[in-house]
C-alpha atoms as a PDB file:
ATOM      1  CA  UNK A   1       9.668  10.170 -20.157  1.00  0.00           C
ATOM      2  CA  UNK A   2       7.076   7.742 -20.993  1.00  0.00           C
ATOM      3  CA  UNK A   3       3.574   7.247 -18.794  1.00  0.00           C
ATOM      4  CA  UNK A   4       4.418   4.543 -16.066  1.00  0.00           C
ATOM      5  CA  UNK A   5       0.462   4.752 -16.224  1.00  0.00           C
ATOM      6  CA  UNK A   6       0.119   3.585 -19.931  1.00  0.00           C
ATOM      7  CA  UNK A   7       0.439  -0.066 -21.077  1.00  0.00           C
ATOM      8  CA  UNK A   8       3.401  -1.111 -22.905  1.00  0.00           C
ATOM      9  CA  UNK A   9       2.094  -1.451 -26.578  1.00  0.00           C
ATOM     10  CA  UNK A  10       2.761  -5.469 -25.308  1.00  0.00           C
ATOM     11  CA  UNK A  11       0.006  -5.245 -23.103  1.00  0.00           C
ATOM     12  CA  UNK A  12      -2.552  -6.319 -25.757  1.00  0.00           C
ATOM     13  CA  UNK A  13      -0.801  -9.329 -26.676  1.00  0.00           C
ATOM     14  CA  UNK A  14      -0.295 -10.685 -23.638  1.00  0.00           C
ATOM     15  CA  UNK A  15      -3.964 -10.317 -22.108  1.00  0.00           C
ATOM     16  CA  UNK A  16      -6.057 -12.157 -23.897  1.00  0.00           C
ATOM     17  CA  UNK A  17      -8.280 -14.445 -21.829  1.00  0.00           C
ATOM     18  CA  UNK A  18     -11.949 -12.775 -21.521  1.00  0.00           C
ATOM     19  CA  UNK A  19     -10.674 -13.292 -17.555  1.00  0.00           C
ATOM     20  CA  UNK A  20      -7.293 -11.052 -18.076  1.00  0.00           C
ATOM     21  CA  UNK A  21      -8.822  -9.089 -20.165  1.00  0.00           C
ATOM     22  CA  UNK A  22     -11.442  -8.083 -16.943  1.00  0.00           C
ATOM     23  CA  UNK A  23      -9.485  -8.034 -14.764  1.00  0.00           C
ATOM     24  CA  UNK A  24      -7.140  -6.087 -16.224  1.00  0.00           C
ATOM     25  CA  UNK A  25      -9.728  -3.798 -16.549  1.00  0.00           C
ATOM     26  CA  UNK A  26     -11.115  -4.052 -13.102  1.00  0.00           C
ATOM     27  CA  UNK A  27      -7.979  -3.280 -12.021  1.00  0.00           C
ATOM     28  CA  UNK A  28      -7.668  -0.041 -13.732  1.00  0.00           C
ATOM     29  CA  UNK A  29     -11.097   0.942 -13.227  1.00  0.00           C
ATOM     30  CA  UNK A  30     -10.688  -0.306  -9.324  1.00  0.00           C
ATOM     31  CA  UNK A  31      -7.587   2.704  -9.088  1.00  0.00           C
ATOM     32  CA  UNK A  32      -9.837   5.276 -10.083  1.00  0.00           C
ATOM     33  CA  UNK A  33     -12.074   4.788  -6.787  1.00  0.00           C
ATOM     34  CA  UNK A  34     -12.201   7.569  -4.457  1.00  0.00           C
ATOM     35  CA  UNK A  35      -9.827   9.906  -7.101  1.00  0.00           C
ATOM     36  CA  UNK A  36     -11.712  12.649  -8.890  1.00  0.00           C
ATOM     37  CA  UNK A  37     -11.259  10.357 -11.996  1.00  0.00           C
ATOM     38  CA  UNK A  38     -14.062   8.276 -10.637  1.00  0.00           C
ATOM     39  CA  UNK A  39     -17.536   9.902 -12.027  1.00  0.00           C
ATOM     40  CA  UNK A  40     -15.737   9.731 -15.595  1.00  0.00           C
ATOM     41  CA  UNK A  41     -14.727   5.858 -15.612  1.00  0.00           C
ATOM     42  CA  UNK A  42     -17.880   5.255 -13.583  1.00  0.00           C
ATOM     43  CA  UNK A  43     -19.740   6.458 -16.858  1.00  0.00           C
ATOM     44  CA  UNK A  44     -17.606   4.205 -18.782  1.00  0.00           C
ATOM     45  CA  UNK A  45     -18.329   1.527 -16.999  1.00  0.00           C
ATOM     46  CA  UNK A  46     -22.301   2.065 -16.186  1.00  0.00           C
ATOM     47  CA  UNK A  47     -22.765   2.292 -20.298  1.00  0.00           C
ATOM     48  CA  UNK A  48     -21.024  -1.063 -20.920  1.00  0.00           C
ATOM     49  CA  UNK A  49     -23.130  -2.471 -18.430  1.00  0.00           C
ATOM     50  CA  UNK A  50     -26.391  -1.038 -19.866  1.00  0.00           C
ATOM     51  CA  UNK A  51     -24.859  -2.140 -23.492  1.00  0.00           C
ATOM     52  CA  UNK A  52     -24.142  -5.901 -22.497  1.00  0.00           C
ATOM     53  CA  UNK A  53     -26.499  -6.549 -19.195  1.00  0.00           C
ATOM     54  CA  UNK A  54     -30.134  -6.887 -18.770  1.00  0.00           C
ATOM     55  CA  UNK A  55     -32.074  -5.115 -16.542  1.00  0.00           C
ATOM     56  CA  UNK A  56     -31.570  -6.908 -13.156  1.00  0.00           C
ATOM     57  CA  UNK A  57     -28.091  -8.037 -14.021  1.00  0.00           C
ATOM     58  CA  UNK A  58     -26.950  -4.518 -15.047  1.00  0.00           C
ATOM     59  CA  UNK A  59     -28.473  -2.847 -11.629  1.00  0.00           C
ATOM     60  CA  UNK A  60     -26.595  -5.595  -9.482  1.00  0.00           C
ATOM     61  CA  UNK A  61     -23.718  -4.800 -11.255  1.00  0.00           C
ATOM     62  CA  UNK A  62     -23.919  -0.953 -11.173  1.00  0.00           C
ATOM     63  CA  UNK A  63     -25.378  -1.356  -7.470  1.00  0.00           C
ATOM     64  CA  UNK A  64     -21.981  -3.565  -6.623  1.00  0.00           C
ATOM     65  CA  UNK A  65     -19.852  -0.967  -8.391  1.00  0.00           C
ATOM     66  CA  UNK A  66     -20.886   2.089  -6.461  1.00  0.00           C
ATOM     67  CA  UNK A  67     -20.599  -0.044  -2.990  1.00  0.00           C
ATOM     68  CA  UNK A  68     -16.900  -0.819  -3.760  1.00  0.00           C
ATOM     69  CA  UNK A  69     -16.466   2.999  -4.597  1.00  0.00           C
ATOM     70  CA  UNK A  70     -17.924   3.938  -1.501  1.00  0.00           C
ATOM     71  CA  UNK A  71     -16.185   1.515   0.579  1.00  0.00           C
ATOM     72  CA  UNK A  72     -13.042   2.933  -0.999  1.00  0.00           C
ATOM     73  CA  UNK A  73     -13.902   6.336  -0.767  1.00  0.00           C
ATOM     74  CA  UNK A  74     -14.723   6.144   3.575  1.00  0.00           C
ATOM     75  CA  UNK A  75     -11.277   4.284   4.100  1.00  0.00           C
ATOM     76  CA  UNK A  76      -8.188   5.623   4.920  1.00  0.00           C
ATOM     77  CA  UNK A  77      -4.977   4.351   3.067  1.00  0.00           C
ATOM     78  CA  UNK A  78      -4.571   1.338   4.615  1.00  0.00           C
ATOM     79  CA  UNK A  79      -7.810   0.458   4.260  1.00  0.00           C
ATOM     80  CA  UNK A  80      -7.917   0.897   0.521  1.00  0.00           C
ATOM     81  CA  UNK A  81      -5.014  -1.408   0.003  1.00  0.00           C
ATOM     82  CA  UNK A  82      -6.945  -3.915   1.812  1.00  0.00           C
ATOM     83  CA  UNK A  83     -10.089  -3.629   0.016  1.00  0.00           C
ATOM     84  CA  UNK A  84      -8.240  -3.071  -3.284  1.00  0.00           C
ATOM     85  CA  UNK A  85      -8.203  -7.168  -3.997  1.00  0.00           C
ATOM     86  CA  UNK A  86     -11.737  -7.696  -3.120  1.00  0.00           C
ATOM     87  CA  UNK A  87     -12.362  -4.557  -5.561  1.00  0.00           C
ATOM     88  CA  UNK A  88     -11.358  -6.326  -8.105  1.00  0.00           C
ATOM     89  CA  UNK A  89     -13.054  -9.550  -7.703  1.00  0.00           C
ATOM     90  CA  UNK A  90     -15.679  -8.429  -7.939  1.00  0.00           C
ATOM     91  CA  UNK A  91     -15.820  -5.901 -10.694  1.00  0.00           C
ATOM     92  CA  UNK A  92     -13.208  -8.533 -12.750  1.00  0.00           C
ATOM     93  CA  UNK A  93     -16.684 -10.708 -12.139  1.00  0.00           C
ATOM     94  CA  UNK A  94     -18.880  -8.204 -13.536  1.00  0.00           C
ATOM     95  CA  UNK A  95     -16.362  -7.468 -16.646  1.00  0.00           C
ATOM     96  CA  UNK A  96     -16.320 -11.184 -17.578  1.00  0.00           C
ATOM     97  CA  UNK A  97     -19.640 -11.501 -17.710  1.00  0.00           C
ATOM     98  CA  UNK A  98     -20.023  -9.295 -20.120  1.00  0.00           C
ATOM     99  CA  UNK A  99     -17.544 -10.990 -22.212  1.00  0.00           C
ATOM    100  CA  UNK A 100     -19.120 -14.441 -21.807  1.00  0.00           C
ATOM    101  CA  UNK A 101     -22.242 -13.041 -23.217  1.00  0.00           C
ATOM    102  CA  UNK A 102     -20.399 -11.254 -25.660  1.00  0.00           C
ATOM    103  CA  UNK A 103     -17.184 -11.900 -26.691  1.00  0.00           C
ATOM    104  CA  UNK A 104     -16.991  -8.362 -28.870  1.00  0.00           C
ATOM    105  CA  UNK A 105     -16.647  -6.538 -26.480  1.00  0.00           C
ATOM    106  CA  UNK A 106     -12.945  -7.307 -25.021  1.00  0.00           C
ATOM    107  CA  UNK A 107     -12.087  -4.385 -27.356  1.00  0.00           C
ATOM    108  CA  UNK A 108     -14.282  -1.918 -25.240  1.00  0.00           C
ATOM    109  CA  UNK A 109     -12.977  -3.317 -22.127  1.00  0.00           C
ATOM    110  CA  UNK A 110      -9.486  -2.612 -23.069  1.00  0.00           C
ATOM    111  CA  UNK A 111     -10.195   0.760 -24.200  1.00  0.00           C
ATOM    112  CA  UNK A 112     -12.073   1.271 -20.506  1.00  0.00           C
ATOM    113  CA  UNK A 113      -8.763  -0.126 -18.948  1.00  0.00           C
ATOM    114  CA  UNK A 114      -6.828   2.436 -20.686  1.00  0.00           C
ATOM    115  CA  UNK A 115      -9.071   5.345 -20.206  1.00  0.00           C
ATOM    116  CA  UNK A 116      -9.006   4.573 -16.598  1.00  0.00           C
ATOM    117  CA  UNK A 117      -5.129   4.144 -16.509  1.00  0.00           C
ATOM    118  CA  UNK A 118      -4.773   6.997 -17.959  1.00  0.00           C
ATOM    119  CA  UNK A 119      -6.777   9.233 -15.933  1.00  0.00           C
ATOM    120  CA  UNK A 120      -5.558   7.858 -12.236  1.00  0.00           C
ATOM    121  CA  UNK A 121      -3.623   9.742 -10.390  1.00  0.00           C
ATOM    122  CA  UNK A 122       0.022   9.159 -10.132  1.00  0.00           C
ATOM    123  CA  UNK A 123       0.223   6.009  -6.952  1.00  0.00           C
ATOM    124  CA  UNK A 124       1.248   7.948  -3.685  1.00  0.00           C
ATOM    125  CA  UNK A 125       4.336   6.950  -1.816  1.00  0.00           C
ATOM    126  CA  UNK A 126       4.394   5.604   1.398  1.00  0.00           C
ATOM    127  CA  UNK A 127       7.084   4.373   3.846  1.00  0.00           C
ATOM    128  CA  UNK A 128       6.490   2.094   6.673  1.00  0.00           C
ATOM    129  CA  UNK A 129       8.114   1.142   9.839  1.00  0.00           C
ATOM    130  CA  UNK A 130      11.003   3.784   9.057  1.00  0.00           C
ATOM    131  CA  UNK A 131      13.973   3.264  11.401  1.00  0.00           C
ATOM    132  CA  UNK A 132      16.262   6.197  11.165  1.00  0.00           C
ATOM    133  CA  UNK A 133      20.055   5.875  13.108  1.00  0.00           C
ATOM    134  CA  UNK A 134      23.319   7.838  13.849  1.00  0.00           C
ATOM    135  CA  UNK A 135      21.522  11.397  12.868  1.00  0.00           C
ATOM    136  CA  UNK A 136      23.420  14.461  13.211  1.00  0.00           C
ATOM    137  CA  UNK A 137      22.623  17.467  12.440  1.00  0.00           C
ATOM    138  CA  UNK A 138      24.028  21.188  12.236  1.00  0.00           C
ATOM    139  CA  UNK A 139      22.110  23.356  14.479  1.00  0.00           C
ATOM    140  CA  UNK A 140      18.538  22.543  13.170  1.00  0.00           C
ATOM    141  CA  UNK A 141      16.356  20.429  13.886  1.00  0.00           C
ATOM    142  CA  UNK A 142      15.204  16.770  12.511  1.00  0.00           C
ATOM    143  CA  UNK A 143      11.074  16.044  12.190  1.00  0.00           C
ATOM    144  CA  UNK A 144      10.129  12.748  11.545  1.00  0.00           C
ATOM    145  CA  UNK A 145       6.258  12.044  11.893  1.00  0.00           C
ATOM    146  CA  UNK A 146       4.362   9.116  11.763  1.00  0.00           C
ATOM    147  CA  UNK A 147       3.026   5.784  13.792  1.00  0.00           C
ATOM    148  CA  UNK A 148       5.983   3.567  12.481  1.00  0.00           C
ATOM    149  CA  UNK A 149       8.762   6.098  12.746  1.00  0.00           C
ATOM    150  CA  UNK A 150      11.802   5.037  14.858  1.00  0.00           C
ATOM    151  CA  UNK A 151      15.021   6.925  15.485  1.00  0.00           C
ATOM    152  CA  UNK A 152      17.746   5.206  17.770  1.00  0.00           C
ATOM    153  CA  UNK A 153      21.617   5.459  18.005  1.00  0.00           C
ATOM    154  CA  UNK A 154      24.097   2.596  17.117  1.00  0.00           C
ATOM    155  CA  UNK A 155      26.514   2.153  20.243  1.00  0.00           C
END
């Protein structure tokens, strides 16, 4: 079975804007945050910056980095989700600008966006405002846990 994780060999030709291209990337790099694939594409990412950035552009954007990991690393699930888009703003801001100062580099950004596909976790599953009717069961017992769980009967 092939890696849901991996591009499709597609993917290339289809992002090619220096703006796809980063935020493809940031996107990748963004669902590494808070996984214990982070200090590796956090390397990747801190030695394009020091390639393409000077000084005080390449601290902001290192400095900007890490905040986004930590804000993604303190939140709970829910809270990740919701800080997921903002994420990746702003490191898709940071990519680009590497690319507008040097356009060479959209290969090295592609290779960052598959290093950090491929070394994210596999996406959780979650279920939300579950509504469970009519159970029956034979002589055990049924455990449903959670804030949204509901079980009713049909009359």
């Amino acid at each position: 079975m092939p890696d849901s994780r991996q591009p499709s060999p597609e993917w290339e030709t289809l992002v090619t804007t220096p703006l796809d291209i980063a935020t493809t990337a940031a996107t990748a790099v963004v669902g590494t945050m808070a996984t214990a694939a982070w200090t590796q594409i956090r390397e990747k990412c801190a030695t394009l910056f020091q390639r393409y950035l000077d000084g005080a552009d390449q601290t902001a954007a290192l400095t900007r980095l890490d905040t986004h990991e930590q804000s993604m690393n303190v939140s709970d699930q829910r809270g990740r989700e919701a800080l997921r888009g903002v994420c990746t703003e702003a490191i898709a801001q940071d990519l680009a600008e590497i690319l507008r100062r040097s356009p060479e580099a959209a290969d090295q950004l592609r290779a960052l966006a598959q290093a950090a596909r491929a070394a994210a976790p596999e996406p959780a599953v979650s279920a939300n405002d579950v509504r469970v009717k009519n159970v029956r069961n034979q002589g055990g017992d049924v455990i449903i846990s959670g804030g949204d769980a509901h079980v009713g009967r049909d009359r």
